[in-house]
C-alpha atoms as a PDB file:
ATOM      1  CA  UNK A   1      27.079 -15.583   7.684  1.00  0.00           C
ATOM      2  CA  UNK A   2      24.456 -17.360   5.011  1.00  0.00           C
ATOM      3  CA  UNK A   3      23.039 -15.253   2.088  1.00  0.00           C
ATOM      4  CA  UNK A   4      20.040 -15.903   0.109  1.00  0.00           C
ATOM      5  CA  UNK A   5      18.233 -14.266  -3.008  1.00  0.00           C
ATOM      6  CA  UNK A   6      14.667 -13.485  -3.653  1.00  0.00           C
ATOM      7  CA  UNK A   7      13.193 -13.271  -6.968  1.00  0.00           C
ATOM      8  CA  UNK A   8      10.839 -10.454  -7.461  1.00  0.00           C
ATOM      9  CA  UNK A   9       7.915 -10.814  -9.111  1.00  0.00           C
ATOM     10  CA  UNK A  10       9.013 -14.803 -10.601  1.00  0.00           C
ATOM     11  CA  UNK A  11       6.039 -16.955  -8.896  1.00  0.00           C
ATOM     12  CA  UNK A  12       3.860 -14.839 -10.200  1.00  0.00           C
ATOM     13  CA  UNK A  13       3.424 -16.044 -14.022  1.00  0.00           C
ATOM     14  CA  UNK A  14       5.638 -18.753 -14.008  1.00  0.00           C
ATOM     15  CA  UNK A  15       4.844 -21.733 -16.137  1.00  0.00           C
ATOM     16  CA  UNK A  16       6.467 -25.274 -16.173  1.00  0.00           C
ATOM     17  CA  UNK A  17       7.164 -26.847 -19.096  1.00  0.00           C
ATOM     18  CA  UNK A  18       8.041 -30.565 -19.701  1.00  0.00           C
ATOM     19  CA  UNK A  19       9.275 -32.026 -22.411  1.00  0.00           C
ATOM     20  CA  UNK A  20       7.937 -35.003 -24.229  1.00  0.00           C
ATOM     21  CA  UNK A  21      10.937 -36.981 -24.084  1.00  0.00           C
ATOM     22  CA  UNK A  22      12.018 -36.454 -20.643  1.00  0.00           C
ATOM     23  CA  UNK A  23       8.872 -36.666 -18.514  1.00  0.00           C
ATOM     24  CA  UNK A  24      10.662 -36.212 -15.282  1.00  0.00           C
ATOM     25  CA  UNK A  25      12.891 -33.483 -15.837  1.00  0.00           C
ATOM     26  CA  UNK A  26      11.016 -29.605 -15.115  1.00  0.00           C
ATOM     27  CA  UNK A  27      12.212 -26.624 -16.437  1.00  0.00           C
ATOM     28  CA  UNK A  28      11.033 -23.339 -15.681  1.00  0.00           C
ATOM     29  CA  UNK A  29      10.119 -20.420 -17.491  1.00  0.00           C
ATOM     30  CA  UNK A  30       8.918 -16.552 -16.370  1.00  0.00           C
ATOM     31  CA  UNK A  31       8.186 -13.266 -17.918  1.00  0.00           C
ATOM     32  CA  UNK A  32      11.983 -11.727 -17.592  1.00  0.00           C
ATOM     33  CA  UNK A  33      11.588 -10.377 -14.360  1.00  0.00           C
ATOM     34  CA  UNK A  34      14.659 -11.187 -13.027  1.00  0.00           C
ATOM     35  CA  UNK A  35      14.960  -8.445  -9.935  1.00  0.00           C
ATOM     36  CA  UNK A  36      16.921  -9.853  -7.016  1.00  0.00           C
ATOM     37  CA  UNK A  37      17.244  -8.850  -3.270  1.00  0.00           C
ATOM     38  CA  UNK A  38      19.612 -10.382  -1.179  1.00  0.00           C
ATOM     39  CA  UNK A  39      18.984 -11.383   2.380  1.00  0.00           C
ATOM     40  CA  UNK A  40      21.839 -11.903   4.883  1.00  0.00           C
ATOM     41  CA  UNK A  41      22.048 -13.096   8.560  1.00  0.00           C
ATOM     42  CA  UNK A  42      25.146 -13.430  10.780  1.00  0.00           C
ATOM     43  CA  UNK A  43      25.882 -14.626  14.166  1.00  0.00           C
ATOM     44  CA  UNK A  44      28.838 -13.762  15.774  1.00  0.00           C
ATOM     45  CA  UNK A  45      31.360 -16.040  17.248  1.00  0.00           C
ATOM     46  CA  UNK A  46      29.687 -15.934  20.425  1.00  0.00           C
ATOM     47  CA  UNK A  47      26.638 -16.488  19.326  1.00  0.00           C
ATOM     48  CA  UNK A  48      24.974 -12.931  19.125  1.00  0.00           C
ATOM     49  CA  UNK A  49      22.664 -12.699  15.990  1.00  0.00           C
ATOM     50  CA  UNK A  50      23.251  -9.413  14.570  1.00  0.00           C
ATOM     51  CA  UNK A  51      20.552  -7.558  12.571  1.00  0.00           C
ATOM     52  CA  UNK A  52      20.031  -9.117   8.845  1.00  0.00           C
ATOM     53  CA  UNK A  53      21.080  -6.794   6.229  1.00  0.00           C
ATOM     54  CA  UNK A  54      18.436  -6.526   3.204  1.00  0.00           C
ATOM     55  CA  UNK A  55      20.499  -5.625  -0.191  1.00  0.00           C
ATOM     56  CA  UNK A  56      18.135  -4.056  -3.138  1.00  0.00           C
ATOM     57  CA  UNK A  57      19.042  -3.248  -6.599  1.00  0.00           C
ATOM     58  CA  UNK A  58      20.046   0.995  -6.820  1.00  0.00           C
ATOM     59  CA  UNK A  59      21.899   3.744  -6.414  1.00  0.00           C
ATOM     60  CA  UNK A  60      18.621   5.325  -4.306  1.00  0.00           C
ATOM     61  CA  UNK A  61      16.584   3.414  -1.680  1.00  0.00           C
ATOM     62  CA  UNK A  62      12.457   4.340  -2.631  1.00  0.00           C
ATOM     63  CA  UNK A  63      10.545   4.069   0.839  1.00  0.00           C
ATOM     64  CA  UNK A  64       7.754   2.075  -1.381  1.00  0.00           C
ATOM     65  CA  UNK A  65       9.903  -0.848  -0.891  1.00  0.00           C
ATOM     66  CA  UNK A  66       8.324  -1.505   2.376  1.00  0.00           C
ATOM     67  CA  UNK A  67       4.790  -1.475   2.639  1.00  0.00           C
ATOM     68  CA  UNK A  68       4.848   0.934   5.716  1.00  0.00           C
ATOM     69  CA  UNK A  69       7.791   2.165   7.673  1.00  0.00           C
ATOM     70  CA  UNK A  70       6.179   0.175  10.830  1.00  0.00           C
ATOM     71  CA  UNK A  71       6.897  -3.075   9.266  1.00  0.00           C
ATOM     72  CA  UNK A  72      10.679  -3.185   8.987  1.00  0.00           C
ATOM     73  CA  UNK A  73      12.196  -3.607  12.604  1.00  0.00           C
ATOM     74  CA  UNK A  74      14.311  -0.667  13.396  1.00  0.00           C
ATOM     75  CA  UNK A  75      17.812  -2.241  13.712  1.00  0.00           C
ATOM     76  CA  UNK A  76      17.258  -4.336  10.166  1.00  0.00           C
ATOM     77  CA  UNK A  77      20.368  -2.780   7.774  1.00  0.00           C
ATOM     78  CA  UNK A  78      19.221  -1.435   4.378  1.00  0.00           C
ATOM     79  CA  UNK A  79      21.877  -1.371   1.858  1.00  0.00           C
ATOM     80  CA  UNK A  80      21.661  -0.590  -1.976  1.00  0.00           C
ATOM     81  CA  UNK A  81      24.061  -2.775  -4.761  1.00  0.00           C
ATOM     82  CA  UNK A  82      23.711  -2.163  -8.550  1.00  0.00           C
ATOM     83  CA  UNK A  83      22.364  -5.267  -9.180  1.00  0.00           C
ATOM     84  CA  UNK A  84      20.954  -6.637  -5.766  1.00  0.00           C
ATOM     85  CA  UNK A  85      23.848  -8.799  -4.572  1.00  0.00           C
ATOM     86  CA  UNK A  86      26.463  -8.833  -2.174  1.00  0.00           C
ATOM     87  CA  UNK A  87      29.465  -7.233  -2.765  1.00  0.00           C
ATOM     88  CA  UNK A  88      33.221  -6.687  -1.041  1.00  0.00           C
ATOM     89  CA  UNK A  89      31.888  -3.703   0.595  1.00  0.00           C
ATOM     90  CA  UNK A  90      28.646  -4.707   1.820  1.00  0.00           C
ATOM     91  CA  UNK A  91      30.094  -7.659   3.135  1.00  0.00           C
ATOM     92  CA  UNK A  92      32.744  -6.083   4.941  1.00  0.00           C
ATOM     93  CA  UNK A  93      30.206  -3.589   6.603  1.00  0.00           C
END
């Protein structure tokens, strides 16, 4: 199982800054958009890959999510977290 977040809305207006005094170091800032989804993808011990599992932030899942319902493969798992993350629960399921 491997996990990764996606920052909504980040690349969008971000700006790097770098200081002066430490010309090779970059730091990063963004217009407080901090919305995550969470992408997982298993394979099982014999190798099947089973269906990735998309987590959003909610209590409700809003079909405008996905541009049209044709684009998300039917057996891809939806699943809703209060902040976007993983969790016990979705993990387990």
């Amino acid at each position: 199982m491997d996990e990764t977040g996606i920052m909504l809305g980040h690349a969008a207006s971000s700006k790097v800054v770098v200081p002066a005094n430490k010309a090779k170091s970059n730091f990063v800032t963004h217009d407080g958009n901090r919305e995550t989804i969470t992408v997982i993808e298993s394979i099982t011990a014999s190798g099947e890959l089973l269906p990735p599992v998309i987590i959003f932030p909610g209590k409700n899942f809003l079909v405008g999510w996905i541009r049209d319902n044709g684009d998300l493969p039917k057996d891809w798992v939806i699943a809703l977290s209060h902040n976007g993350w993983t969790d016990a629960e979705i993990g387990y399921k």
